[in-house]
N, C-alpha and C. Protein backbone atom coordinates (compact mmCIF):
# COMPACT_ATOMS: atom_id res chain seq x y z
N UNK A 1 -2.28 -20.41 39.70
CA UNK A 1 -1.52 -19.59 40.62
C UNK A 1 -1.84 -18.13 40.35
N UNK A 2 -2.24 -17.27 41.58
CA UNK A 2 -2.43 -16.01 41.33
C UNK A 2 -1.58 -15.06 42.20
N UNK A 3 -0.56 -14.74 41.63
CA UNK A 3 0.36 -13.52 42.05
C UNK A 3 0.16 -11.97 41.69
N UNK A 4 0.44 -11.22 42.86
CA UNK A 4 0.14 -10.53 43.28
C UNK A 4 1.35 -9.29 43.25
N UNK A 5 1.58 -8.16 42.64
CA UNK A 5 3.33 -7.66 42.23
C UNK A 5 2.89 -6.12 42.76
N UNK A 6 3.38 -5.64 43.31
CA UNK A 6 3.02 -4.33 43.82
C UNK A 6 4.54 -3.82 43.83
N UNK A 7 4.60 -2.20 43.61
CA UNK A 7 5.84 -1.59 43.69
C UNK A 7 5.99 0.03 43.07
N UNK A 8 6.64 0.83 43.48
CA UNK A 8 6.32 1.80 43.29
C UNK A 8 6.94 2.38 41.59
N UNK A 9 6.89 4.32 41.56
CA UNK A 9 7.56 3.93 40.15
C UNK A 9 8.69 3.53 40.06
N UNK A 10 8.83 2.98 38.89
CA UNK A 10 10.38 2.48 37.98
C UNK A 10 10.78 1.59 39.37
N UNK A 11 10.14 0.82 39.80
CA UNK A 11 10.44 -0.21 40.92
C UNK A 11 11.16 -1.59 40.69
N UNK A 12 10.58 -2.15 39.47
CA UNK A 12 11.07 -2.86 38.33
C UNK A 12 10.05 -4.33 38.57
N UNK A 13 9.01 -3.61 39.13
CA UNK A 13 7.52 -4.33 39.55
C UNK A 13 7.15 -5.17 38.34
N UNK A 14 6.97 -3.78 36.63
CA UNK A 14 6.56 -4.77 35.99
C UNK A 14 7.57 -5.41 34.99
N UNK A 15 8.85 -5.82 35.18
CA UNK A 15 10.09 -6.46 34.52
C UNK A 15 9.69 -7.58 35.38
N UNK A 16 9.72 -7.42 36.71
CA UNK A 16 9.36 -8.99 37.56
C UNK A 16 8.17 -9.66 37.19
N UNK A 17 7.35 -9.19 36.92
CA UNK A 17 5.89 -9.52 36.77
C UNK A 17 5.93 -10.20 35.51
N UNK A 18 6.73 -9.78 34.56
CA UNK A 18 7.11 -10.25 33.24
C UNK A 18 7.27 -11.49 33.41
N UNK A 19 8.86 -11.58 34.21
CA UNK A 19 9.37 -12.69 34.20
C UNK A 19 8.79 -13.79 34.81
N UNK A 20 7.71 -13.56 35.56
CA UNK A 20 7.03 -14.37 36.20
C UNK A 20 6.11 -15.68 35.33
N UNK A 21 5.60 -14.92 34.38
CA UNK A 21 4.51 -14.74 33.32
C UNK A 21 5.48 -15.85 32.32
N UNK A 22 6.85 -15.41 31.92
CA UNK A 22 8.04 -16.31 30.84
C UNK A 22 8.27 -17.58 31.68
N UNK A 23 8.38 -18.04 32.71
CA UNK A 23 7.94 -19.10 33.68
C UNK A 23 7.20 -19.87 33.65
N UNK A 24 6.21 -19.12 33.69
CA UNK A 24 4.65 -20.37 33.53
C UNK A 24 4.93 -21.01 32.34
N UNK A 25 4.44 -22.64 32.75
CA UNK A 25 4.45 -23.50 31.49
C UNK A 25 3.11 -23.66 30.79
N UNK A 26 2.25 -22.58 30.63
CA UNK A 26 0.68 -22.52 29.97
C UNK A 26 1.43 -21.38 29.15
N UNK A 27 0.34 -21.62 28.35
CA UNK A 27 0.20 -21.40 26.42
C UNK A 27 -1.06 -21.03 26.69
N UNK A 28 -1.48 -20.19 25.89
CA UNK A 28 -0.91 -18.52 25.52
C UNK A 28 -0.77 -17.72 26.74
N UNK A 29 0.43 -16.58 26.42
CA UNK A 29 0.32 -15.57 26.82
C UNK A 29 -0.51 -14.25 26.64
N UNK A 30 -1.45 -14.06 27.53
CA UNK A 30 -1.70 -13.01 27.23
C UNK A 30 -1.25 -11.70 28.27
N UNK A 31 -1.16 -10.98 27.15
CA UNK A 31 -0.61 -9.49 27.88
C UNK A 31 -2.00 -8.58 27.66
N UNK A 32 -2.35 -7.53 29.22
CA UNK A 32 -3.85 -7.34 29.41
C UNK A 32 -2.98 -6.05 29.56
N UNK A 33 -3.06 -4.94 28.86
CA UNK A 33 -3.02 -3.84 28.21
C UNK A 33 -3.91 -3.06 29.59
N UNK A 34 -3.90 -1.86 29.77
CA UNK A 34 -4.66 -1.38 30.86
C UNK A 34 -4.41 0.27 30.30
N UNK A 35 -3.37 0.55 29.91
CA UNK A 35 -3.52 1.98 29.70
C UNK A 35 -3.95 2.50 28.60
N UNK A 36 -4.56 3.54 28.71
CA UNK A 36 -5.55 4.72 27.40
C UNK A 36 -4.79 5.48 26.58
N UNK A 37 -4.04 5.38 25.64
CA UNK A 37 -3.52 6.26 25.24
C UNK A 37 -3.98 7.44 24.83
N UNK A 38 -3.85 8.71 25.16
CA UNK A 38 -4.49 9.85 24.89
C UNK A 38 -3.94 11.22 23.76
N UNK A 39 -2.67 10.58 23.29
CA UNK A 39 -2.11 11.28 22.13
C UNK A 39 -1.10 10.41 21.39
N UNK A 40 -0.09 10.82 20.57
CA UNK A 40 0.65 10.73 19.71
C UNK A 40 1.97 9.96 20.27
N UNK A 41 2.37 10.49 21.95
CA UNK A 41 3.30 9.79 22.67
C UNK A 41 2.63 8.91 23.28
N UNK A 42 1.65 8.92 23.61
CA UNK A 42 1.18 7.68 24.45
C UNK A 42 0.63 6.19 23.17
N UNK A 43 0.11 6.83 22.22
CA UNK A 43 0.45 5.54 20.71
C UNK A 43 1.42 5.10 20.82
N UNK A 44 2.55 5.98 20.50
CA UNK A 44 3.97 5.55 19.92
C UNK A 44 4.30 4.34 21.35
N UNK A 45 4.15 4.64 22.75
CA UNK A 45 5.16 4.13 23.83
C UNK A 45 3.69 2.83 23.59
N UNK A 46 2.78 2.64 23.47
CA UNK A 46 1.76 1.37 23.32
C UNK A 46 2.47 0.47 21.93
N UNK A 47 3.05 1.05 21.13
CA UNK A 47 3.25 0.23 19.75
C UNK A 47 4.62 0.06 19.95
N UNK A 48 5.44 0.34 21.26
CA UNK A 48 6.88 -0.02 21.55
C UNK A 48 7.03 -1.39 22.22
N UNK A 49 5.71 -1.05 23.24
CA UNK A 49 5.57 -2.16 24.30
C UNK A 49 4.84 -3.58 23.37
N UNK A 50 4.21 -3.47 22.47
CA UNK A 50 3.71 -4.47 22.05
C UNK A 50 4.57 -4.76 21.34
N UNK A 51 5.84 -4.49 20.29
CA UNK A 51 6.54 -4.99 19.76
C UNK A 51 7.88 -5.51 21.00
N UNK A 52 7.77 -5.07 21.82
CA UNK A 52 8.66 -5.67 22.59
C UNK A 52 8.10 -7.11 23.55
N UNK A 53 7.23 -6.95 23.34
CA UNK A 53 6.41 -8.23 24.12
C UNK A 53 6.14 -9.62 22.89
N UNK A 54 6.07 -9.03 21.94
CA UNK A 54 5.77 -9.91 20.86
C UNK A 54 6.75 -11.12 20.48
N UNK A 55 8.23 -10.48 20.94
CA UNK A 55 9.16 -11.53 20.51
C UNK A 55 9.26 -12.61 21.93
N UNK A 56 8.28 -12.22 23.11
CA UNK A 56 8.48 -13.26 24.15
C UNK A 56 6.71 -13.85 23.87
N UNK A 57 6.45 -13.86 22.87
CA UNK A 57 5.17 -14.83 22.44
C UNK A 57 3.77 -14.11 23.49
N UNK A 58 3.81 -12.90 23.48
CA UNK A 58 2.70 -12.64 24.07
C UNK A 58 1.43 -11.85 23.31
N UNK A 59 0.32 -12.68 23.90
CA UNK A 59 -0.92 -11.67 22.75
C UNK A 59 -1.15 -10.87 23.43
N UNK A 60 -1.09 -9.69 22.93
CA UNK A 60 -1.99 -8.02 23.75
C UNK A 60 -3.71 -8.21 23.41
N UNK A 61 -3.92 -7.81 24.69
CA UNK A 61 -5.27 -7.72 24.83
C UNK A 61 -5.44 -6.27 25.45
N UNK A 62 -5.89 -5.18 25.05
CA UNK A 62 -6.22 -3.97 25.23
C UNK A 62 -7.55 -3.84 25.83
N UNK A 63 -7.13 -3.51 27.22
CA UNK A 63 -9.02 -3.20 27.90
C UNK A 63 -8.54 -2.23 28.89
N UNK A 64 -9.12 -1.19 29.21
CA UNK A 64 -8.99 0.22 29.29
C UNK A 64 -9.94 0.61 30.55
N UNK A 65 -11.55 -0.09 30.58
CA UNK A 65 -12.46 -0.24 31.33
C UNK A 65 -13.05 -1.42 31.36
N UNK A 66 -13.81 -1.81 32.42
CA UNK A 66 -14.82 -2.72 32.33
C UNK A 66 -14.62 -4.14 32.20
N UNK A 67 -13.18 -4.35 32.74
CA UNK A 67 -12.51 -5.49 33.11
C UNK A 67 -13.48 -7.23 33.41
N UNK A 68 -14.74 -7.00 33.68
CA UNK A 68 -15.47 -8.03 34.37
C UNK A 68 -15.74 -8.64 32.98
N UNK A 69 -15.98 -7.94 31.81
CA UNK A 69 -16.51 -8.31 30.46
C UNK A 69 -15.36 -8.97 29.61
N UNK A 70 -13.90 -8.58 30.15
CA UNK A 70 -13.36 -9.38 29.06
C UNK A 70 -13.40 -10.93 29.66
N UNK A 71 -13.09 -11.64 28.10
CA UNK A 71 -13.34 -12.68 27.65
C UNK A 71 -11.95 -13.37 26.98
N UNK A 72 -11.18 -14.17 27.59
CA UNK A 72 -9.96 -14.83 26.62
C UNK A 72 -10.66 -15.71 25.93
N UNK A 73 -9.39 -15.70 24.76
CA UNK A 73 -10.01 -16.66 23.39
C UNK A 73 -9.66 -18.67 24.38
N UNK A 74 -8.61 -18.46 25.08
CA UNK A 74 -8.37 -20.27 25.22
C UNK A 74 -7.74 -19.31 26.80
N UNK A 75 -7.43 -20.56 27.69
CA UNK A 75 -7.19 -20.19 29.00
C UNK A 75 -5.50 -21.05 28.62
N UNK A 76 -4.77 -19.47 29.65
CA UNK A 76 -3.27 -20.15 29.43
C UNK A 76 -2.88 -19.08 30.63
N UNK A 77 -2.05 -18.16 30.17
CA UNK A 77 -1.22 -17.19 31.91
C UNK A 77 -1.43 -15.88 31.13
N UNK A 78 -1.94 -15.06 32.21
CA UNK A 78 -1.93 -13.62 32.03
C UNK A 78 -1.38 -13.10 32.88
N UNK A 79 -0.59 -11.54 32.32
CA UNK A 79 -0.21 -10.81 32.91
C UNK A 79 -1.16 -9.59 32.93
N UNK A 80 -1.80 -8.70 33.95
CA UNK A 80 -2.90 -7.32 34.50
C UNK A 80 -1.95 -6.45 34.07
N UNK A 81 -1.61 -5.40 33.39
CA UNK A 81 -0.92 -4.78 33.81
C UNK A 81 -1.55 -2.93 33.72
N UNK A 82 -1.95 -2.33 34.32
CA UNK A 82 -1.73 -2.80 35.66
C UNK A 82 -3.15 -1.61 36.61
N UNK A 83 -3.21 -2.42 37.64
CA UNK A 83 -4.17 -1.83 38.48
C UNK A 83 -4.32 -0.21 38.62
N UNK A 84 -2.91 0.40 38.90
CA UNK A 84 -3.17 1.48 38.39
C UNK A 84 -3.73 2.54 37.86
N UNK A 85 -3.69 1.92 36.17
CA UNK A 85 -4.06 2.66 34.83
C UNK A 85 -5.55 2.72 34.62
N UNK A 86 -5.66 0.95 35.51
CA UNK A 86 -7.33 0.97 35.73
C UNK A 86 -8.23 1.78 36.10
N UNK A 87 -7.60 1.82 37.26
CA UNK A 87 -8.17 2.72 38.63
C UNK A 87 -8.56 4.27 37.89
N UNK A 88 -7.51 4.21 37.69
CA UNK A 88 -7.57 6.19 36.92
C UNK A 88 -9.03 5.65 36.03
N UNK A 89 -8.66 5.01 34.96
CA UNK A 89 -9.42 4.79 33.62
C UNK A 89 -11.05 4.66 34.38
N UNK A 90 -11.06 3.77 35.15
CA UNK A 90 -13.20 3.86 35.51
C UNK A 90 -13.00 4.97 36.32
N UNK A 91 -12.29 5.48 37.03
CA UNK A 91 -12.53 6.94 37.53
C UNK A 91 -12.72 7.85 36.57
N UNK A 92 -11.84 8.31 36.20
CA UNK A 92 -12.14 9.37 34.98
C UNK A 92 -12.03 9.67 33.86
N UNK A 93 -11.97 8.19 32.75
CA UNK A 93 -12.45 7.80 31.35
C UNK A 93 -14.01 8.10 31.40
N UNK A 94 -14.73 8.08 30.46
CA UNK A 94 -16.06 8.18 29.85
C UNK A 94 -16.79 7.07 30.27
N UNK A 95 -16.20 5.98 30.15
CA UNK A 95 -16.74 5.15 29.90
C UNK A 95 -16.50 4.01 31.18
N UNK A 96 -15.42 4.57 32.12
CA UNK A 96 -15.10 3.90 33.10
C UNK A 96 -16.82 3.75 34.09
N UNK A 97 -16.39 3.40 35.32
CA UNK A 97 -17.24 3.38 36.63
C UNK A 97 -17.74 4.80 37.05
N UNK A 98 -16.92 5.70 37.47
CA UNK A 98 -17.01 7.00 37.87
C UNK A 98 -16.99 7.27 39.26
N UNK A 99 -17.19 5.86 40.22
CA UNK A 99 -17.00 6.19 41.71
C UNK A 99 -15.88 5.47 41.83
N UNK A 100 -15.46 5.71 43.39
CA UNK A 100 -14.62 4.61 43.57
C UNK A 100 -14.97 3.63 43.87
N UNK A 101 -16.21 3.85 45.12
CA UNK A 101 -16.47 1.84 44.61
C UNK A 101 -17.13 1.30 43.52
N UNK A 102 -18.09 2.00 42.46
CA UNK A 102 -17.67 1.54 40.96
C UNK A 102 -16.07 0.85 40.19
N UNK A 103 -15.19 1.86 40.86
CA UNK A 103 -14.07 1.38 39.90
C UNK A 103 -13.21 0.38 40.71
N UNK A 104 -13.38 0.34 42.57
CA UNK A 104 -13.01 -0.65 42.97
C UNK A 104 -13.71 -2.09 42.86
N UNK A 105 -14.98 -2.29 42.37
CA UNK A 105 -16.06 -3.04 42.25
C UNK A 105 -15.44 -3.72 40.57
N UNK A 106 -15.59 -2.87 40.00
CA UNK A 106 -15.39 -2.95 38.44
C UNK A 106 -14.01 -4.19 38.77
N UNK A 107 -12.47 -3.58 39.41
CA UNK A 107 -11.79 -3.75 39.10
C UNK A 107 -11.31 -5.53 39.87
N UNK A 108 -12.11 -5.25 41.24
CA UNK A 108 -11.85 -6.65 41.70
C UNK A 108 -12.78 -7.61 41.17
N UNK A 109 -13.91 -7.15 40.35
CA UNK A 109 -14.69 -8.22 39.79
C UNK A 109 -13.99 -9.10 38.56
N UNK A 110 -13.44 -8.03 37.75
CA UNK A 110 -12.33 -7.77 36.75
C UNK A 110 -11.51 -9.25 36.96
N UNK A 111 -10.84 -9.16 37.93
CA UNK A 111 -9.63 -9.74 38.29
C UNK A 111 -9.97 -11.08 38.86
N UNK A 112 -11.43 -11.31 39.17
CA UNK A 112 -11.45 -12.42 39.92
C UNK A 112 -12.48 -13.06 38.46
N UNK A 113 -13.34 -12.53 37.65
CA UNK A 113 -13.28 -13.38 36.07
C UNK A 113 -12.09 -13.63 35.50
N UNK A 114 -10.88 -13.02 35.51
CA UNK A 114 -9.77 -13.71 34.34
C UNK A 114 -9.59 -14.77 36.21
N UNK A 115 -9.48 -14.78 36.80
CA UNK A 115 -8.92 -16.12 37.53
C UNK A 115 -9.58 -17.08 37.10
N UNK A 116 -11.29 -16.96 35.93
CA UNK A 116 -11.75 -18.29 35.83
C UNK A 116 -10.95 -18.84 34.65
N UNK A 117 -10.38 -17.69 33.99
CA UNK A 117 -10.18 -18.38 32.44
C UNK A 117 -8.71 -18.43 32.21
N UNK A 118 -8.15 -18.47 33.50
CA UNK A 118 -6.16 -18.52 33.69
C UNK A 118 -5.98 -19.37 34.37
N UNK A 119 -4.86 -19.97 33.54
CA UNK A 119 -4.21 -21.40 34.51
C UNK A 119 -3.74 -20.19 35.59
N UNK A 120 -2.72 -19.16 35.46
CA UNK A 120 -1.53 -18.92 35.95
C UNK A 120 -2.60 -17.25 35.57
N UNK A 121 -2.37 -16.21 36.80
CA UNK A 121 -2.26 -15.12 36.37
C UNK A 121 -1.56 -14.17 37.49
N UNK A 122 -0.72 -13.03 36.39
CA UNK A 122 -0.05 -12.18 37.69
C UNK A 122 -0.78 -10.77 37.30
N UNK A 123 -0.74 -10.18 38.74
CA UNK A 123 -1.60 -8.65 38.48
C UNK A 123 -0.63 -7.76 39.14
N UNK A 124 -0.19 -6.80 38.38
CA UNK A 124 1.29 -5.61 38.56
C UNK A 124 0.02 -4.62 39.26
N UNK A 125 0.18 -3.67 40.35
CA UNK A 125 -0.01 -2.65 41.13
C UNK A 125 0.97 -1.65 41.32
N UNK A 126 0.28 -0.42 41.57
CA UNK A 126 1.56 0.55 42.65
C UNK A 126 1.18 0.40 43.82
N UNK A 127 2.00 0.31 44.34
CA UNK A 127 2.33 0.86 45.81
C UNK A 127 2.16 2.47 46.28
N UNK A 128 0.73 2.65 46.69
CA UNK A 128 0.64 4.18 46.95
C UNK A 128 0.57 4.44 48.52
N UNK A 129 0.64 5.94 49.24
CA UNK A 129 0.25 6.02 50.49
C UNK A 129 1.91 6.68 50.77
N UNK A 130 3.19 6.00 50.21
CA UNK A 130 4.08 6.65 50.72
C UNK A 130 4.87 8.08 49.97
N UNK A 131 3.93 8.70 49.09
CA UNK A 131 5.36 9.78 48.35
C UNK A 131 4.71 11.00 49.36
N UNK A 132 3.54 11.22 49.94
CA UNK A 132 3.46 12.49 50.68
C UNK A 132 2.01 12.65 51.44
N UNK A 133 1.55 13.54 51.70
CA UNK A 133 0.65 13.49 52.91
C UNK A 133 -0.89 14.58 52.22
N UNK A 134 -0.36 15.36 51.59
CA UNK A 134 -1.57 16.29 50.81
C UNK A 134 -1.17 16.49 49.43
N UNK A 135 -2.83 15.80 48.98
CA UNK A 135 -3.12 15.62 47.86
C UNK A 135 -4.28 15.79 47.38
N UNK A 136 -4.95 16.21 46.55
CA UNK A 136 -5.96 16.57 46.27
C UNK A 136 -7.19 15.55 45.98
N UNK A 137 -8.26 15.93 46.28
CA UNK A 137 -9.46 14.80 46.72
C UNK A 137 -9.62 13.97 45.68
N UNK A 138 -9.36 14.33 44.39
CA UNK A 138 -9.11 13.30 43.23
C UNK A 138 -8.37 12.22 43.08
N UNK A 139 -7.09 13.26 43.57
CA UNK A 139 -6.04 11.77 43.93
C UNK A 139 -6.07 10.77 45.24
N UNK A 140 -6.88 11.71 45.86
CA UNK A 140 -7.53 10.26 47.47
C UNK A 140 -8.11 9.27 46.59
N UNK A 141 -9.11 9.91 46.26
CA UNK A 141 -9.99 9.08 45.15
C UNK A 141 -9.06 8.20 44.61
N UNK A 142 -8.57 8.34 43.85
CA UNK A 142 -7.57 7.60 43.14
C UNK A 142 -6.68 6.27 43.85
N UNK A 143 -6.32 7.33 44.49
CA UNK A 143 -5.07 5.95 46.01
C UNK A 143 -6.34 5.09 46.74
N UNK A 144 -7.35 5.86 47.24
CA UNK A 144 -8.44 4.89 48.10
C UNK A 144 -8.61 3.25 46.91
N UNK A 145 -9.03 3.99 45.46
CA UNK A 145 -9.45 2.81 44.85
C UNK A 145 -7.99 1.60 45.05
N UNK A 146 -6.87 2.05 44.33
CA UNK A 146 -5.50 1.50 44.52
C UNK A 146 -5.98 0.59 45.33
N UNK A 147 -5.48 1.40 46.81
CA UNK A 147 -4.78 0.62 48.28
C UNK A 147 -6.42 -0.21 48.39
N UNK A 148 -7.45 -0.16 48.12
CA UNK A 148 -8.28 -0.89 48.43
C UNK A 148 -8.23 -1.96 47.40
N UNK A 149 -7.94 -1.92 46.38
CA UNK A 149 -7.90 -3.11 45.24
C UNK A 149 -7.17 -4.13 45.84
N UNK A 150 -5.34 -3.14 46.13
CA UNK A 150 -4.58 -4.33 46.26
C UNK A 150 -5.01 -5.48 47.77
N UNK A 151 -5.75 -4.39 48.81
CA UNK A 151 -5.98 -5.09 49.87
C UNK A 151 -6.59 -6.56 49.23
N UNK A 152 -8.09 -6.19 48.40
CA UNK A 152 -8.71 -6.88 48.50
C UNK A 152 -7.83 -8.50 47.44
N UNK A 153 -7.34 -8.01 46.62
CA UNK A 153 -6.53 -8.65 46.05
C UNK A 153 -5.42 -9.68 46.48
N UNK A 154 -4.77 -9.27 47.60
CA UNK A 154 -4.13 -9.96 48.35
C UNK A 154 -4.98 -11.02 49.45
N UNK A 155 -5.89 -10.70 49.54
CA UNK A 155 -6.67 -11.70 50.67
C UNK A 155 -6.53 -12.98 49.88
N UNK A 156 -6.67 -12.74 48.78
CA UNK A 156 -7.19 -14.14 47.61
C UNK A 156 -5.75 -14.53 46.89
N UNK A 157 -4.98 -13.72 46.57
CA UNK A 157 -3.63 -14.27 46.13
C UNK A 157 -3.35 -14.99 46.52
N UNK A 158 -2.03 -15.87 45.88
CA UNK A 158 -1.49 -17.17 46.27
C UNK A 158 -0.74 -16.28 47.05
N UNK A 159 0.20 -15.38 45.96
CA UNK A 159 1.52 -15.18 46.13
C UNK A 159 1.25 -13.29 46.49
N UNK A 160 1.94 -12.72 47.11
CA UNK A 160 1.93 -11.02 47.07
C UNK A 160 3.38 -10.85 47.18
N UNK A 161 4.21 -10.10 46.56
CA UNK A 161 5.31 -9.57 46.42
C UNK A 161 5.37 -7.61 46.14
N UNK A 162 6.44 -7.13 47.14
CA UNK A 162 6.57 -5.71 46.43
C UNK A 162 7.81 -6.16 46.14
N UNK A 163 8.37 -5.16 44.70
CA UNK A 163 9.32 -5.20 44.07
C UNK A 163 10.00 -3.60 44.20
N UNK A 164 10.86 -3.33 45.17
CA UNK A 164 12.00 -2.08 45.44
C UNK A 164 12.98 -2.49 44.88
N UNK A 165 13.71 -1.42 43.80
CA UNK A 165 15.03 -1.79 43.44
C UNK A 165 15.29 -2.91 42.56
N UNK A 166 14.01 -3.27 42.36
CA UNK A 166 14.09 -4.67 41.10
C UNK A 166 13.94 -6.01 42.13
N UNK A 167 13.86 -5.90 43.26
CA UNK A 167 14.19 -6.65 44.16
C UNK A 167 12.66 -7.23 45.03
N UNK A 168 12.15 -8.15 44.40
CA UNK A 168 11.06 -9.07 45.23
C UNK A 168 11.11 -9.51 46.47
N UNK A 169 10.19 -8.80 47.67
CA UNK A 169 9.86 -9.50 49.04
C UNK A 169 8.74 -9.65 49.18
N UNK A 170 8.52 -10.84 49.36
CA UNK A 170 7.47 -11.88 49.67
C UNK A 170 7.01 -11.97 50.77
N UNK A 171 5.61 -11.46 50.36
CA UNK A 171 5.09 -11.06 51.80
C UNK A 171 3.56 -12.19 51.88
N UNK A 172 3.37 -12.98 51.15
CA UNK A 172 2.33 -14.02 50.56
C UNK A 172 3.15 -15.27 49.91
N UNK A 173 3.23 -16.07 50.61
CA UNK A 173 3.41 -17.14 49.55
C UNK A 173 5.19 -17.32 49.03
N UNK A 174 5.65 -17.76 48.52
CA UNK A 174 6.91 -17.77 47.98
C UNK A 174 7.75 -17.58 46.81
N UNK A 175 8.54 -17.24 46.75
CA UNK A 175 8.78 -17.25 44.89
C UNK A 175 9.04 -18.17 44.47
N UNK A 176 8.68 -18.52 43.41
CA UNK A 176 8.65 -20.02 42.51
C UNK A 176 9.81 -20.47 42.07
């Protein structure tokens, strides 16, 4: 099953996405890490989230770029989290893609290798296009890769849900 969680910030996109993931009856969990930490607060809030994930039996897997290359140790349910962090990261990490269709390329290739090696996987997104109208060509850049991921992402999903208010509508498929 491949679900699909989109929602804007503090939407409660990835609390649902969680719970989705504590559901599945496949062994192991893995939790797919997506953001770069770039100082001292962004360590500390990475070594919060992994101790908070740890007591619901999940392994962190940290990948930052270049999504098509990872490799799980045994196939069980993953959680993406999240398209986002990606998007930024092969845009303008070192080591990312550097275009957007590099990092939209990168990222749906990404996503459609862990579908070989997941019983069960869910992939958390934002929801971009609605906070305003001018933005700077970086951040087009940025939203183009997004809103084009999740498009392409949803064609192939089982399931697509946005989550407003903590609150899942199902716009693909049904909730389980």
């Amino acid at each position: 099953m491949f679900t699909l969680v989109v929602g804007g910030a503090a939407s409660g996109k990835s609390e649902y996405a969680e719970s989705l993931v504590l559901l599945s009856p496949h062994r192991p969990r893995y939790y797919i890490a997506t953001m770069e930490p770039f100082d001292g607060e962004g360590l500390a809030r990475v070594e919060k989230h992994r101790r908070m994930r740890a007591d619901k039996q999940f392994e962190t897997v940290e990948r930052h770029v270049n999504l098509p290359d990872l490799r799980l140790p045994k196939r069980g349910v993953a959680l993406l989290e999240c398209v986002g962090n990606l998007a930024a990261n092969e845009l303008y990490s070192p080591g990312g893609a550097g275009t957007v269709k590099g990092a939209w390329r990168a990222i749906v290739m990404g996503v459609q290798a862990l579908l070989l090696q997941c019983e069960d996987l869910v992939v958390v997104s934002n929801e971009v296009f609605t906070g305003g109208m001018d933005y700077a060509e970086g951040t087009k850049d940025y939203m183009r890769v997004v809103a084009g991921v999740n498009h392409a992402l949803a064609q192939y999903a089982d399931q697509v849900c946005e989550v407003v208010c903590g609150l899942p509508q199902y716009y693909k498929g049904a909730a389980g």
